[in-house]
PDB file of N, CA and C in Angstrom:
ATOM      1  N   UNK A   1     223.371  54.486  51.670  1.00  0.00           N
ATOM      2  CA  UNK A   1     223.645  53.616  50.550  1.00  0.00           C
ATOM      3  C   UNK A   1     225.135  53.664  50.225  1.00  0.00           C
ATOM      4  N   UNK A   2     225.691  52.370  49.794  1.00  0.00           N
ATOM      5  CA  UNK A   2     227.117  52.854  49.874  1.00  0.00           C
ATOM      6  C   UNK A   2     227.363  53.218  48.408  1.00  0.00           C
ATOM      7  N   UNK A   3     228.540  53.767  48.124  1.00  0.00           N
ATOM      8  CA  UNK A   3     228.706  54.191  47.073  1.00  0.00           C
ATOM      9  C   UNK A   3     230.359  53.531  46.095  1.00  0.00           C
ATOM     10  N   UNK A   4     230.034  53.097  44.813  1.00  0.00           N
ATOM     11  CA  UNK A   4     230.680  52.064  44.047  1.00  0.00           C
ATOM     12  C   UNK A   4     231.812  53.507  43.599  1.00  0.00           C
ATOM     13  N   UNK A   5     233.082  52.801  44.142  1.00  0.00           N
ATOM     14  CA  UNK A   5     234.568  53.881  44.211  1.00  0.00           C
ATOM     15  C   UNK A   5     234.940  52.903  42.729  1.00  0.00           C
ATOM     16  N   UNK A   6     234.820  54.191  41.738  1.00  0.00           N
ATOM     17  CA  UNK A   6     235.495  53.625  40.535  1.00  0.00           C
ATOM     18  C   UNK A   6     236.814  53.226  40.300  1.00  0.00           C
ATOM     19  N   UNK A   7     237.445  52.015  40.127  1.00  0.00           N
ATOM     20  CA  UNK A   7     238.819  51.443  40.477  1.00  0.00           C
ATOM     21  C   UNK A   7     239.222  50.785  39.116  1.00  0.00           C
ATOM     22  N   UNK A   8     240.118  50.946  38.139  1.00  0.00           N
ATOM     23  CA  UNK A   8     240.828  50.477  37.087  1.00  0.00           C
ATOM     24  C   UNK A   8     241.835  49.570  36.982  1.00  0.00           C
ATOM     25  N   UNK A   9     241.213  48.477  36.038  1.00  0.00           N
ATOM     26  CA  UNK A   9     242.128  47.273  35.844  1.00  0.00           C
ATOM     27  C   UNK A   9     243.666  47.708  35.429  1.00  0.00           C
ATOM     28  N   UNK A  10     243.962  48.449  36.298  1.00  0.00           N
ATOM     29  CA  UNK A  10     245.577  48.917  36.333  1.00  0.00           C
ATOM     30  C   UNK A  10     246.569  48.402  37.603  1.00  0.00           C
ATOM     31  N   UNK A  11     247.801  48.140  37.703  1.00  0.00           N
ATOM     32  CA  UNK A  11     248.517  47.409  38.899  1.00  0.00           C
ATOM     33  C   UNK A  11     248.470  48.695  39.682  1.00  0.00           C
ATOM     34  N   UNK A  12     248.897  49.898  38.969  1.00  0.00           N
ATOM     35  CA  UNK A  12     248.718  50.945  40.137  1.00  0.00           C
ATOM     36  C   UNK A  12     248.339  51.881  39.849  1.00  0.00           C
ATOM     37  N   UNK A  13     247.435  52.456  40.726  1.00  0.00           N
ATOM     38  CA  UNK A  13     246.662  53.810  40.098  1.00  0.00           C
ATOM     39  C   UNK A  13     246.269  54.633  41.734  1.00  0.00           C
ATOM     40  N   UNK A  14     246.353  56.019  42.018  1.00  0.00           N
ATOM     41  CA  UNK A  14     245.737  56.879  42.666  1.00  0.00           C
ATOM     42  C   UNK A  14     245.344  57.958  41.688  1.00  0.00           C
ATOM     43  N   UNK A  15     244.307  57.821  42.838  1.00  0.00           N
ATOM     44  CA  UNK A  15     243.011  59.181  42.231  1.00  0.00           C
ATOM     45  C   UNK A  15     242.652  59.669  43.632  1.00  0.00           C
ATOM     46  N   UNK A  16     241.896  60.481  43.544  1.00  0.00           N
ATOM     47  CA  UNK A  16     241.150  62.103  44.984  1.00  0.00           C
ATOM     48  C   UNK A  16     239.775  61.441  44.327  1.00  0.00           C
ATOM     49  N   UNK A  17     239.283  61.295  45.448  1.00  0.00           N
ATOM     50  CA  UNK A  17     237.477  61.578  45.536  1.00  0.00           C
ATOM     51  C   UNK A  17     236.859  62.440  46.703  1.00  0.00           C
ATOM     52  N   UNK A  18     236.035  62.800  46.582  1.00  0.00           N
ATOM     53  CA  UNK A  18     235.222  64.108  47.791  1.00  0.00           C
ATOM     54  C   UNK A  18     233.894  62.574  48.078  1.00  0.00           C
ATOM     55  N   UNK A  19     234.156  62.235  48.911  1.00  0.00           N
ATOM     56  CA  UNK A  19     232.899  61.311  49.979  1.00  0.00           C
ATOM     57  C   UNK A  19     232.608  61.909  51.470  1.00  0.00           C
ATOM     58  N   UNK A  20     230.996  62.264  50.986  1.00  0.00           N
ATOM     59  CA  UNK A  20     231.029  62.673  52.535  1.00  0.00           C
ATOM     60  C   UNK A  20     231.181  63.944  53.313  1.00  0.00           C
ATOM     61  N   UNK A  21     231.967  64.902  52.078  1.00  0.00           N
ATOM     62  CA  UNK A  21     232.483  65.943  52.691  1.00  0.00           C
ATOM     63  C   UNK A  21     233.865  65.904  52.972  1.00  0.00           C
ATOM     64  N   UNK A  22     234.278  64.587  53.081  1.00  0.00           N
ATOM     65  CA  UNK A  22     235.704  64.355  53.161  1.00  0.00           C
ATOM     66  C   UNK A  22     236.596  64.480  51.884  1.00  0.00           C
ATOM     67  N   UNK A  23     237.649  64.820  51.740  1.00  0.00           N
ATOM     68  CA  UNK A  23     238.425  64.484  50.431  1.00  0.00           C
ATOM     69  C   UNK A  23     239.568  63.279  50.542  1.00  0.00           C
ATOM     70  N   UNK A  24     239.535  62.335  49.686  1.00  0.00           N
ATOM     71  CA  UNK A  24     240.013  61.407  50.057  1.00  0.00           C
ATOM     72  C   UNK A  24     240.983  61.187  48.885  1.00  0.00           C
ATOM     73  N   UNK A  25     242.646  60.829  49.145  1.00  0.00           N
ATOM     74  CA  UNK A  25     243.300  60.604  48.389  1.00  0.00           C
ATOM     75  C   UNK A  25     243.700  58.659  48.387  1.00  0.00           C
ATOM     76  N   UNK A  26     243.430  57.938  47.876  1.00  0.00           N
ATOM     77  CA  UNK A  26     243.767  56.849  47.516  1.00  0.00           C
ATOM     78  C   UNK A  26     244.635  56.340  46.575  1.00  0.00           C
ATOM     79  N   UNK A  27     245.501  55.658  46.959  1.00  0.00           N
ATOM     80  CA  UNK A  27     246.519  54.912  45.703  1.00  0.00           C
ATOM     81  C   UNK A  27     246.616  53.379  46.118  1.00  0.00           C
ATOM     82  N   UNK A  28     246.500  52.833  45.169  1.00  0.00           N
ATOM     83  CA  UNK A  28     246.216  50.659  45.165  1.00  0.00           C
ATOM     84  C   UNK A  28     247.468  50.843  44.369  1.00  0.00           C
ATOM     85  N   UNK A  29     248.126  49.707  44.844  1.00  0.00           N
ATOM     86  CA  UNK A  29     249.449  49.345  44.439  1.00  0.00           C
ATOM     87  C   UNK A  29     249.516  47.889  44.788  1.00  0.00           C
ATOM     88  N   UNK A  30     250.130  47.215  43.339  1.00  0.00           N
ATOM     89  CA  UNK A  30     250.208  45.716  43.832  1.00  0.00           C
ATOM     90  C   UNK A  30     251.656  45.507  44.219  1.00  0.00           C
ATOM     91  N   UNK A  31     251.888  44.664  45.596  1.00  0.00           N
ATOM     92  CA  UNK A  31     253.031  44.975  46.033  1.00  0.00           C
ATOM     93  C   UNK A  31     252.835  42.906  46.246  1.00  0.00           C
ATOM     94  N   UNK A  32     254.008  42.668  44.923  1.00  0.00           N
ATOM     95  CA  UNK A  32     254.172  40.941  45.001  1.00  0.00           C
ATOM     96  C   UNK A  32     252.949  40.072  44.336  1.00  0.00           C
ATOM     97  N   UNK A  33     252.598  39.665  45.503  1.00  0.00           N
ATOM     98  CA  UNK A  33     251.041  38.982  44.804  1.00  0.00           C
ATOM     99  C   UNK A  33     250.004  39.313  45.525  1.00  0.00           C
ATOM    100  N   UNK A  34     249.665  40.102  46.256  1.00  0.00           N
ATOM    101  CA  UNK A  34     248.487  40.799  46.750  1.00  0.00           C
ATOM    102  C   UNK A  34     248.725  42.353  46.071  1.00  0.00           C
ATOM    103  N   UNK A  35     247.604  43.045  46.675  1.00  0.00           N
ATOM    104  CA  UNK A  35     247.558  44.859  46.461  1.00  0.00           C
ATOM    105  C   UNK A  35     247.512  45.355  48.016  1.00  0.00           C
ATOM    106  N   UNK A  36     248.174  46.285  48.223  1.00  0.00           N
ATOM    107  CA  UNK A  36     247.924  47.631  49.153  1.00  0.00           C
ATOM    108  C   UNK A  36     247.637  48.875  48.901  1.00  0.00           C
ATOM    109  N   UNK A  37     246.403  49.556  50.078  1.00  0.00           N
ATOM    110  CA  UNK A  37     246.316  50.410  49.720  1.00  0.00           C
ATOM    111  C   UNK A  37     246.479  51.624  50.319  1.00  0.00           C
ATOM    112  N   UNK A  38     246.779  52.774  50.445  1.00  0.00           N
ATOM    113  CA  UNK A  38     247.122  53.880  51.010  1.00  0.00           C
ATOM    114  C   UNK A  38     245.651  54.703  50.842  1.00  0.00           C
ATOM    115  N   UNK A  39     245.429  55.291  52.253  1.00  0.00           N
ATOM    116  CA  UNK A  39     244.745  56.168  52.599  1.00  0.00           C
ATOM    117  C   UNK A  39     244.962  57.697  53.097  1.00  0.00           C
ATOM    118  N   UNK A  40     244.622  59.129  52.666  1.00  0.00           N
ATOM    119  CA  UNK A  40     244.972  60.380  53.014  1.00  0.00           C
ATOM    120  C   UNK A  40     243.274  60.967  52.943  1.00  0.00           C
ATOM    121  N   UNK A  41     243.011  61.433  54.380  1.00  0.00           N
ATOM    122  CA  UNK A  41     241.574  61.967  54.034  1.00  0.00           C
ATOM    123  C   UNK A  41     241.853  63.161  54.501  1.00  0.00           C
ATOM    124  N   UNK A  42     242.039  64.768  53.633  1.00  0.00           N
ATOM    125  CA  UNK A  42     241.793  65.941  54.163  1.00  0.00           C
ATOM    126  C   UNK A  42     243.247  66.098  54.654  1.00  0.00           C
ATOM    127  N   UNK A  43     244.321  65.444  53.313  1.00  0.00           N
ATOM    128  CA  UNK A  43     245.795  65.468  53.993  1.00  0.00           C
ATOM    129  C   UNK A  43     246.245  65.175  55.230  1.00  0.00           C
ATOM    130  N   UNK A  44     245.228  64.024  55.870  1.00  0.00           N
ATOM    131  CA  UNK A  44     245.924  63.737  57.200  1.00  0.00           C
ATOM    132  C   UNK A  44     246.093  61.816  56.456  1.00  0.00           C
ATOM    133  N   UNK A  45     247.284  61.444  56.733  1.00  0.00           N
ATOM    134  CA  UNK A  45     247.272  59.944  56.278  1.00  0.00           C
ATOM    135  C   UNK A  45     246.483  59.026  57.651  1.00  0.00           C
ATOM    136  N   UNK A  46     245.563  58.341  57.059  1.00  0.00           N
ATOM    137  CA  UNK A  46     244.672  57.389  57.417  1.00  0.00           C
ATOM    138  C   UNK A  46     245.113  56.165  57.426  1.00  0.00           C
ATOM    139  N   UNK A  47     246.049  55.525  56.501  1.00  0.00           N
ATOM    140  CA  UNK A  47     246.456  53.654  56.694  1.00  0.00           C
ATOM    141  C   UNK A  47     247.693  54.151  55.843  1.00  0.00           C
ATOM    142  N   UNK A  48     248.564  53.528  55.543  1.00  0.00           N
ATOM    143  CA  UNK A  48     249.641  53.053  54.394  1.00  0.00           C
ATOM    144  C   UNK A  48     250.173  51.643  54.430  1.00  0.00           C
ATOM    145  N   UNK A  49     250.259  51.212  53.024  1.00  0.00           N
ATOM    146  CA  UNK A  49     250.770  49.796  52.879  1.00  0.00           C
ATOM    147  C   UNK A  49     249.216  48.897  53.275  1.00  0.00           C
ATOM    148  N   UNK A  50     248.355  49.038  53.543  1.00  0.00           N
ATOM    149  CA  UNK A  50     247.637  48.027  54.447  1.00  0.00           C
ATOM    150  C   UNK A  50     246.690  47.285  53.067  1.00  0.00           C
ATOM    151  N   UNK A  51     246.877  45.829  53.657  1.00  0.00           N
ATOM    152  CA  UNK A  51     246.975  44.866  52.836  1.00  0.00           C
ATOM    153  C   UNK A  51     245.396  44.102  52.737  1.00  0.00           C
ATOM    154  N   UNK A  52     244.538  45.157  51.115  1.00  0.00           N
ATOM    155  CA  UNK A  52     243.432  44.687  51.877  1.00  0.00           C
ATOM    156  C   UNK A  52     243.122  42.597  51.953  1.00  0.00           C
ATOM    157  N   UNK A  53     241.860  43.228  52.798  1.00  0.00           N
ATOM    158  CA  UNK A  53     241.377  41.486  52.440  1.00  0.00           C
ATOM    159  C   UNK A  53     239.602  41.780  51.959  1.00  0.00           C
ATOM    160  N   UNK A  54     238.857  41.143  51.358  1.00  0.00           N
ATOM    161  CA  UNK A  54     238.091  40.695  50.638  1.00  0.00           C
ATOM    162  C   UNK A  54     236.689  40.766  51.934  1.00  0.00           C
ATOM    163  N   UNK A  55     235.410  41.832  51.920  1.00  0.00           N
ATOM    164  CA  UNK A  55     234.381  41.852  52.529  1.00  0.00           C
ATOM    165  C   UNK A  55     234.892  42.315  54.116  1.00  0.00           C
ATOM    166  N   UNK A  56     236.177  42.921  54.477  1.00  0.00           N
ATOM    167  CA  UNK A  56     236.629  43.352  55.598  1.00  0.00           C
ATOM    168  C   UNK A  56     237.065  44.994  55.360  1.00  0.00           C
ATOM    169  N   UNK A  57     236.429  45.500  56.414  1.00  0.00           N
ATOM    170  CA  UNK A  57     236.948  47.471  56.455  1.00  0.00           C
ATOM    171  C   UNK A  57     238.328  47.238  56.138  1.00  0.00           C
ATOM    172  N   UNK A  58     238.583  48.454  55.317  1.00  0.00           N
ATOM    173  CA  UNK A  58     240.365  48.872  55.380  1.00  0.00           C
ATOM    174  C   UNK A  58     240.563  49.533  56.594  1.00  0.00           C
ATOM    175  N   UNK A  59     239.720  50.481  56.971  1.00  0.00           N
ATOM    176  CA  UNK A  59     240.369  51.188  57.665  1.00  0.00           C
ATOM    177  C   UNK A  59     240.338  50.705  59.056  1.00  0.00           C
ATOM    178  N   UNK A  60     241.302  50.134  59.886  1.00  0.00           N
ATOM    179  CA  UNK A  60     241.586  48.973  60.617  1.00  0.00           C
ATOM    180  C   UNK A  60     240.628  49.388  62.198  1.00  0.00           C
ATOM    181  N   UNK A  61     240.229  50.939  62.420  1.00  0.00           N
ATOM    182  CA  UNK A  61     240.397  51.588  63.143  1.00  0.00           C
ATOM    183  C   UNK A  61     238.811  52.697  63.458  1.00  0.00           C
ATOM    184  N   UNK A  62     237.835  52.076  64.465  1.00  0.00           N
ATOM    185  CA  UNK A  62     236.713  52.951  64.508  1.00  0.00           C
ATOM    186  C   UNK A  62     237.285  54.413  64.903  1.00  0.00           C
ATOM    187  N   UNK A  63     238.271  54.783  65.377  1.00  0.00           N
ATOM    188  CA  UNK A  63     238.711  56.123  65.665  1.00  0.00           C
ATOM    189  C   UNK A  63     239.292  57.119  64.686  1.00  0.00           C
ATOM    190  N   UNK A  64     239.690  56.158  63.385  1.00  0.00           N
ATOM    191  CA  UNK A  64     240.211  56.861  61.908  1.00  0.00           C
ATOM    192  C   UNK A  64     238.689  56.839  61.295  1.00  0.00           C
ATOM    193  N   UNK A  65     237.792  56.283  61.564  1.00  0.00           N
ATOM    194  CA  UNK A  65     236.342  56.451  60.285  1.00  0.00           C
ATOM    195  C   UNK A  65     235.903  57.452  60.286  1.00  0.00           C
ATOM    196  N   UNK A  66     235.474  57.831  59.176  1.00  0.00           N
ATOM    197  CA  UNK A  66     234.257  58.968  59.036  1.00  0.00           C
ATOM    198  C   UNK A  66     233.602  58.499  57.851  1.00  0.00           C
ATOM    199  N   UNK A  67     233.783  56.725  58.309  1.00  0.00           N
ATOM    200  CA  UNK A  67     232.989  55.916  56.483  1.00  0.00           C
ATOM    201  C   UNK A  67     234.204  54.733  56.623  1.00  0.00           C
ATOM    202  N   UNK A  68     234.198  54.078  55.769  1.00  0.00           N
ATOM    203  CA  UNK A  68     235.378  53.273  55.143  1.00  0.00           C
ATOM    204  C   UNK A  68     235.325  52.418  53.780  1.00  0.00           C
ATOM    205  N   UNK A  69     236.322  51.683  53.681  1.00  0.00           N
ATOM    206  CA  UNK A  69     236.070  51.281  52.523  1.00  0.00           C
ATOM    207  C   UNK A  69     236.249  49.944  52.134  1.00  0.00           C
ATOM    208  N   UNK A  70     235.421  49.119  51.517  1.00  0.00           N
ATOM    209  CA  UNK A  70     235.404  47.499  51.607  1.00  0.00           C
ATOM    210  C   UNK A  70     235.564  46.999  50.341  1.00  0.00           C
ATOM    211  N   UNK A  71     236.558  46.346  49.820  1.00  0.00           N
ATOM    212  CA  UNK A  71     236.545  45.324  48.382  1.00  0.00           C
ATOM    213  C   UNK A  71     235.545  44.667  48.611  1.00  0.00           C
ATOM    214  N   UNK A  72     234.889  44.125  47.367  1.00  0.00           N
ATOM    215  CA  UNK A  72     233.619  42.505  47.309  1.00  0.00           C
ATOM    216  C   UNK A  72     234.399  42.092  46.466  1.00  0.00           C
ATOM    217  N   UNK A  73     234.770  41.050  46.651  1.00  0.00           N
ATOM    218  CA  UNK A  73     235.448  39.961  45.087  1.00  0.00           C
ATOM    219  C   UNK A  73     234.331  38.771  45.168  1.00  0.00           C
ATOM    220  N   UNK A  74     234.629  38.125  43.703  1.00  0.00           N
ATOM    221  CA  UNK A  74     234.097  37.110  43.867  1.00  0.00           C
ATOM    222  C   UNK A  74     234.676  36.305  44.852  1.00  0.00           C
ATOM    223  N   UNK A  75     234.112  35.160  45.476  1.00  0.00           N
ATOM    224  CA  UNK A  75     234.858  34.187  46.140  1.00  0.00           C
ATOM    225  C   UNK A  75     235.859  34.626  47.248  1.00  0.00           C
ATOM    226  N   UNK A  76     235.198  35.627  47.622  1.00  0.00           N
ATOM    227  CA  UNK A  76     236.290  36.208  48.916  1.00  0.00           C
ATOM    228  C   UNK A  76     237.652  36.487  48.248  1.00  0.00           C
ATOM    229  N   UNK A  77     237.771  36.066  47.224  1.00  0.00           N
ATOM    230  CA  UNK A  77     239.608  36.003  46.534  1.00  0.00           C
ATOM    231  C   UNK A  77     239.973  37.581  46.568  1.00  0.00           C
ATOM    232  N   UNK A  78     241.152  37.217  47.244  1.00  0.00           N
ATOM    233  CA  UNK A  78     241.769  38.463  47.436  1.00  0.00           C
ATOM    234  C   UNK A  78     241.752  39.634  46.382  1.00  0.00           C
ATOM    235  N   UNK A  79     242.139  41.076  46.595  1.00  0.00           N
ATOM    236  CA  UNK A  79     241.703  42.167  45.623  1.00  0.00           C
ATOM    237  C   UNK A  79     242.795  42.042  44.788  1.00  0.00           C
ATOM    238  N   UNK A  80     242.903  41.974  43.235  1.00  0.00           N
ATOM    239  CA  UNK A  80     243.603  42.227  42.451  1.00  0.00           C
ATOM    240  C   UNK A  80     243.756  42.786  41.198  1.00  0.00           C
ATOM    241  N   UNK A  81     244.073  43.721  41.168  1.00  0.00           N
ATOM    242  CA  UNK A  81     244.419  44.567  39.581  1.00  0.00           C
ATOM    243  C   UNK A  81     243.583  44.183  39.130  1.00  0.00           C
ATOM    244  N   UNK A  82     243.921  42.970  38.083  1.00  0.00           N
ATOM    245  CA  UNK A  82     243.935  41.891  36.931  1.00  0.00           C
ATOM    246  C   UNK A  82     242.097  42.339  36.813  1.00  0.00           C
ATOM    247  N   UNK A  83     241.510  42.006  37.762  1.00  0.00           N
ATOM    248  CA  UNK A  83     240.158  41.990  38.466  1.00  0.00           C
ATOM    249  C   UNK A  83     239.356  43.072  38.334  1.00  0.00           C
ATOM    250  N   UNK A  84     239.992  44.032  39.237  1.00  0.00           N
ATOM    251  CA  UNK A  84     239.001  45.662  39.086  1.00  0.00           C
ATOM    252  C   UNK A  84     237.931  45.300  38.033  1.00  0.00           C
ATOM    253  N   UNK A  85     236.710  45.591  38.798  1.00  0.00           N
ATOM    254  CA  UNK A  85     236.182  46.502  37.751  1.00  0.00           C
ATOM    255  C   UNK A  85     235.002  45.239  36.926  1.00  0.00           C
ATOM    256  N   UNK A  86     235.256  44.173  36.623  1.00  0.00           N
ATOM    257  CA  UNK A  86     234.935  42.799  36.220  1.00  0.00           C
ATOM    258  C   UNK A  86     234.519  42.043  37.236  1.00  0.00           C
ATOM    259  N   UNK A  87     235.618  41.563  38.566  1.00  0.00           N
ATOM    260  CA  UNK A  87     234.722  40.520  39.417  1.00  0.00           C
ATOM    261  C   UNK A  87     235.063  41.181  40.500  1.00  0.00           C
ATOM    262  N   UNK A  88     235.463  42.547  40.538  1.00  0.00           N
ATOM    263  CA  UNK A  88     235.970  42.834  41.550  1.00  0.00           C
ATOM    264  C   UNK A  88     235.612  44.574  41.936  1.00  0.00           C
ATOM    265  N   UNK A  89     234.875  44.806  43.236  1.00  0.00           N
ATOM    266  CA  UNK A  89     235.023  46.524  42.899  1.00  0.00           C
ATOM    267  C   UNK A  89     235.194  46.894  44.454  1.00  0.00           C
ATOM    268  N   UNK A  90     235.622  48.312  44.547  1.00  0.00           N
ATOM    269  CA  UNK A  90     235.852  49.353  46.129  1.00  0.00           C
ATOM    270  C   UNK A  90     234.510  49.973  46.254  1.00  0.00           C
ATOM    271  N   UNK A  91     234.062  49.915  47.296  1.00  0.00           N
ATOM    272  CA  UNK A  91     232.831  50.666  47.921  1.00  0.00           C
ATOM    273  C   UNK A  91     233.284  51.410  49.223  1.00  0.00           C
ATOM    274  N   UNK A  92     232.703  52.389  48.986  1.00  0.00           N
ATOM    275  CA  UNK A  92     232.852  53.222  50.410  1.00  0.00           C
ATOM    276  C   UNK A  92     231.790  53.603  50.680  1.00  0.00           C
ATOM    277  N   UNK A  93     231.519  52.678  52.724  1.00  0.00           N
ATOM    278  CA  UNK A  93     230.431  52.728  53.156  1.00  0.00           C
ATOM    279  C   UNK A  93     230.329  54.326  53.640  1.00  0.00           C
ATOM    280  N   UNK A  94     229.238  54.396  53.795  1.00  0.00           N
ATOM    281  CA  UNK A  94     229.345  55.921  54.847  1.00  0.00           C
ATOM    282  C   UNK A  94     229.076  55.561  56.487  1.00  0.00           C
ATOM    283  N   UNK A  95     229.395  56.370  57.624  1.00  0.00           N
ATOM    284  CA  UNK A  95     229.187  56.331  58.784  1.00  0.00           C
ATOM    285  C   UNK A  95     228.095  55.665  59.597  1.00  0.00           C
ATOM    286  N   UNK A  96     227.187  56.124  59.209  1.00  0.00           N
ATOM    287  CA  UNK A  96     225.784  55.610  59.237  1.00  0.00           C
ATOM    288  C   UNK A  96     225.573  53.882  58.970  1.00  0.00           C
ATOM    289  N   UNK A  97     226.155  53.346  57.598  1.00  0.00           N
ATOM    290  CA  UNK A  97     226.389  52.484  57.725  1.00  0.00           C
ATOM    291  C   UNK A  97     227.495  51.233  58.006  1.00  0.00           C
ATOM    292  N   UNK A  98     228.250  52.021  59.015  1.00  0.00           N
ATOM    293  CA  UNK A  98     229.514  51.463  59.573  1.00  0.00           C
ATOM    294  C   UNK A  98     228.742  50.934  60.914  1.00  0.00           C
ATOM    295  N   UNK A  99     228.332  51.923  61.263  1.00  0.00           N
ATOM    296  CA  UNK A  99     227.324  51.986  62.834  1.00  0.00           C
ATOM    297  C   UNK A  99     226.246  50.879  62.233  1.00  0.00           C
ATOM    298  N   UNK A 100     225.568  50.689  61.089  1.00  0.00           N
ATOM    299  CA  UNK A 100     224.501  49.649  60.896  1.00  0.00           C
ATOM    300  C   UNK A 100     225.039  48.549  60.536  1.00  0.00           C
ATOM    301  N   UNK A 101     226.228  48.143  60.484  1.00  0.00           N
ATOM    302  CA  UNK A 101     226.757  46.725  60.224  1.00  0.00           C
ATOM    303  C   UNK A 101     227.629  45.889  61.980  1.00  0.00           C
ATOM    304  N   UNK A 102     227.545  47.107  62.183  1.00  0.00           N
ATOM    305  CA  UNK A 102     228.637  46.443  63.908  1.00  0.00           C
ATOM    306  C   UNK A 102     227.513  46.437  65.031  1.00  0.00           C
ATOM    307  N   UNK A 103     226.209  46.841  64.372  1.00  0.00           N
ATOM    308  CA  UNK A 103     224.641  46.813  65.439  1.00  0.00           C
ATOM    309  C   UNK A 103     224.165  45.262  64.978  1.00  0.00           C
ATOM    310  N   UNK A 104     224.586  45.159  63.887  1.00  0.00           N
ATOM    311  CA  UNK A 104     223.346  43.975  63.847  1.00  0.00           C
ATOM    312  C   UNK A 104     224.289  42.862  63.831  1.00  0.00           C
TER     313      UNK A 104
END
């Protein structure tokens, strides 16, 4: 089941979550008129700068997963601050269902 990554109608915010067994450091930063977000799982960096998009993995890379993590917006519209939280939230799938979305 995936699990709803609590994210605040703030332009920039990092927080640490433990998913998985993993510890995961995240920071969303709006950089112009989109957001990026930075990934560190277990102090090894995982993505930086990477620019999400809307119902697509961040993490660009089946060889960096151990899970990942997907915006839903309304309307596919790109992830933004303004948004969090209202029409907009971060989920992080787990492994299991990374492997059950690229099977079917």
């Amino acid at each position: 089941m995936s699990i709803n990554v609590p994210i605040e109608a703030v332009a920039n915010q990092e927080f640490t979550i433990t998913l998985e067994g993993s510890r995961y450091n995240l920071s969303i930063k709006q950089a112009i008129e989109c957001m990026e977000i930075d990934i560190v799982r277990d102090d090894i960096v995982i993505v930086t700068g990477m620019r999400p998009v809307a119902g697509t993995p961040v993490i660009p890379y089946r060889y960096l997963e151990r899970g990942n993590f997907l915006f839903l917006t309304e309307n596919d519209d790109l992830p933004w601050w303004e948004k969090f939280g209202s029409t907009q939230s971060l989920l992080y799938l787990t492994i299991a269902e990374m492997e059950q979305a690229r099977a079917a």
